[in-house]
C-alpha atoms as a PDB file:
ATOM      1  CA  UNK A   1     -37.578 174.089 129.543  1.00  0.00           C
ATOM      2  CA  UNK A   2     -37.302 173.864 125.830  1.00  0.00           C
ATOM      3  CA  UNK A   3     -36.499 176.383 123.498  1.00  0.00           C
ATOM      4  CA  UNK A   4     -39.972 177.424 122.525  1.00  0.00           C
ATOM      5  CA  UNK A   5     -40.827 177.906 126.362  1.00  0.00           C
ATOM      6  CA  UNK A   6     -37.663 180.322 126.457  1.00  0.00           C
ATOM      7  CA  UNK A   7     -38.962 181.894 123.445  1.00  0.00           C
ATOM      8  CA  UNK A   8     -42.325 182.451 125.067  1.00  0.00           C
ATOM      9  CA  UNK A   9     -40.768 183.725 127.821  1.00  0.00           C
ATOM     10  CA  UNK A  10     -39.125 186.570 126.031  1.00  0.00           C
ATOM     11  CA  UNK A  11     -41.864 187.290 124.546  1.00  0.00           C
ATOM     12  CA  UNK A  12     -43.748 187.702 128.132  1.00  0.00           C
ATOM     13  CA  UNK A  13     -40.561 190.046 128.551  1.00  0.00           C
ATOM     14  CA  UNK A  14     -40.912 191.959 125.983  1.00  0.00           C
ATOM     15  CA  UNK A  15     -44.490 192.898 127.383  1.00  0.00           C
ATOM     16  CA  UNK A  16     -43.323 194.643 130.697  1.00  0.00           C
ATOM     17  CA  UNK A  17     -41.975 197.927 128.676  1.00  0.00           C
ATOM     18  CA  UNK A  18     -45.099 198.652 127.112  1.00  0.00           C
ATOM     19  CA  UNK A  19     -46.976 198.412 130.632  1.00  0.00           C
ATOM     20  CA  UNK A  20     -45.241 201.700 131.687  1.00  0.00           C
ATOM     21  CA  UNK A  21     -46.627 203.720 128.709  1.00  0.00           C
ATOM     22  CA  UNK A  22     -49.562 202.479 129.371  1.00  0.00           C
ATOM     23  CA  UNK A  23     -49.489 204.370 132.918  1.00  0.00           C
ATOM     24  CA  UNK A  24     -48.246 207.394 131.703  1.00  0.00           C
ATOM     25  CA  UNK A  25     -49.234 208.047 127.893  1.00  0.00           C
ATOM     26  CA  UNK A  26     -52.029 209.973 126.250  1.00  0.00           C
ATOM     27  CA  UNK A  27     -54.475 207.968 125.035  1.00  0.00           C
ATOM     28  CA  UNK A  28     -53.666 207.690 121.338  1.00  0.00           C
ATOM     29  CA  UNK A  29     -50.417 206.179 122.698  1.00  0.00           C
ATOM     30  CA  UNK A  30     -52.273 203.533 124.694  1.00  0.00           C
ATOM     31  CA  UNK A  31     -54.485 202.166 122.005  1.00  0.00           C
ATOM     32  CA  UNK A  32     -50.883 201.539 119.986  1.00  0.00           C
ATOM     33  CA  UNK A  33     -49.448 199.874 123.438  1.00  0.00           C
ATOM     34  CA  UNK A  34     -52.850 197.830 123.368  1.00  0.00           C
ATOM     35  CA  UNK A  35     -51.991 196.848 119.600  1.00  0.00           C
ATOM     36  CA  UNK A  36     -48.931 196.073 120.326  1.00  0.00           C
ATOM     37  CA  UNK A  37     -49.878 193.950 123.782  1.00  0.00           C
ATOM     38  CA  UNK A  38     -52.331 191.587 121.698  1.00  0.00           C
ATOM     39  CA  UNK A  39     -50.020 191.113 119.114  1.00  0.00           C
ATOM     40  CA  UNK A  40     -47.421 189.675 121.074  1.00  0.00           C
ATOM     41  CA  UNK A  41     -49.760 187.840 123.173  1.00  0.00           C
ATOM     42  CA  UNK A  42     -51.186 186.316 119.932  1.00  0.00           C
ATOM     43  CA  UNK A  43     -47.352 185.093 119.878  1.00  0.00           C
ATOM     44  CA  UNK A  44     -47.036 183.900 122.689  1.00  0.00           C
ATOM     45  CA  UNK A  45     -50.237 181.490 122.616  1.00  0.00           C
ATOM     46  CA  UNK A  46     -48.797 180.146 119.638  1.00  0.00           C
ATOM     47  CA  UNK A  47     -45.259 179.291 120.699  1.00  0.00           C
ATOM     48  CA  UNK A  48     -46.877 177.787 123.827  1.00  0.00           C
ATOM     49  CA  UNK A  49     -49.085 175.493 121.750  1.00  0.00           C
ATOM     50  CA  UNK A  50     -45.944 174.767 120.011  1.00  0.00           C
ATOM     51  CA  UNK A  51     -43.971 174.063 123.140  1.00  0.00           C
ATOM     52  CA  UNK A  52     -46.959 172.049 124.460  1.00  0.00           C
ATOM     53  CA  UNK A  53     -47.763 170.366 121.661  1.00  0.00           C
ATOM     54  CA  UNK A  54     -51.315 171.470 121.358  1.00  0.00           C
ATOM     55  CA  UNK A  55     -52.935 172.491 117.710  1.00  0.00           C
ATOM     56  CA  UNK A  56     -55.972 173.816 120.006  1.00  0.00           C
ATOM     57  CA  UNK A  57     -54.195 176.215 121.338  1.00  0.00           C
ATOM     58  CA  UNK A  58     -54.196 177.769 118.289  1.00  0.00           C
ATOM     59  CA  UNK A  59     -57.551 178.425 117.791  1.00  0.00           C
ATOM     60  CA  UNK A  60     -56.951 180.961 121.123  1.00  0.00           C
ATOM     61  CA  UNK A  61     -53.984 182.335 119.132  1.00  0.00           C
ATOM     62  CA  UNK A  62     -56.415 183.272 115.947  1.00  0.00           C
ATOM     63  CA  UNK A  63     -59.146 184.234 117.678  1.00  0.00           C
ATOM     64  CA  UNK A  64     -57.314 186.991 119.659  1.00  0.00           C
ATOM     65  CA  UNK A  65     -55.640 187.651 116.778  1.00  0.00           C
ATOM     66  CA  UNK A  66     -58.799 188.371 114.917  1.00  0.00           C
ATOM     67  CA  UNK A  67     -60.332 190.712 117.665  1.00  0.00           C
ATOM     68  CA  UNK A  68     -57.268 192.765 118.409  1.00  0.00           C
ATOM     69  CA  UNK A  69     -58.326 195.032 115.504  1.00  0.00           C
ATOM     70  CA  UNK A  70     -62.079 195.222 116.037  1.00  0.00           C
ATOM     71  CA  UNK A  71     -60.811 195.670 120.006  1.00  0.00           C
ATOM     72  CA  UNK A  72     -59.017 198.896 119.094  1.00  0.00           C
ATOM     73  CA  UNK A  73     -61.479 200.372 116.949  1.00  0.00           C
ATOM     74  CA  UNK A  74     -64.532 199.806 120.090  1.00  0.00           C
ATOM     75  CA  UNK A  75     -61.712 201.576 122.397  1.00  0.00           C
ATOM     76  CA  UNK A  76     -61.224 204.094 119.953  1.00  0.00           C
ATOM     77  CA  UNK A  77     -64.283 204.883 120.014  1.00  0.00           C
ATOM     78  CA  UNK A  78     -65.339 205.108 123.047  1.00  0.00           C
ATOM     79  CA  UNK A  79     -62.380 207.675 124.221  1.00  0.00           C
ATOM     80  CA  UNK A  80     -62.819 209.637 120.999  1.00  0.00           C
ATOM     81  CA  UNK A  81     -63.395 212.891 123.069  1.00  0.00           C
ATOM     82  CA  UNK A  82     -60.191 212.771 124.713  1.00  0.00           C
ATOM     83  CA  UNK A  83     -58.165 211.526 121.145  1.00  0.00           C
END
């Protein structure tokens, strides 16, 4: 493994914590764990397509990266009785 697959890796690590709150939160506090979740994840497809070697890979990376927002917002919305 090189270092950007160890990097990735921490990043996948850093991802379990989150999970939890995600189990027992109130739903304001899960739409930050889900902004939180696709950040990272954005980071973690682009230190794999560094790792890998593949610019392609970043197209994945900026898509998610560009719904994550729009993501939010929809589930936002649709739980807006309960915020």
């Amino acid at each position: 493994m090189n270092v950007w697959e160890w990097a990735a890796l921490g990043y996948i690590v850093a991802l379990v914590p989150p999970m939890f709150l995600l189990l027992s939160r109130h739903v304001l506090d899960r739409i930050v764990v889900q902004q939180f979740t696709s950040i990272v994840t954005s980071l973690v497809v682009v230190v794999l397509a560094q790792a890998f070697g593949q610019s392609s890979y970043l197209v994945v990376a900026l898509t998610l990266a560009a719904l994550s927002l729009p993501s939010a917002l929809v589930y936002a919305r649709f739980f807006e009785r309960w915020l």
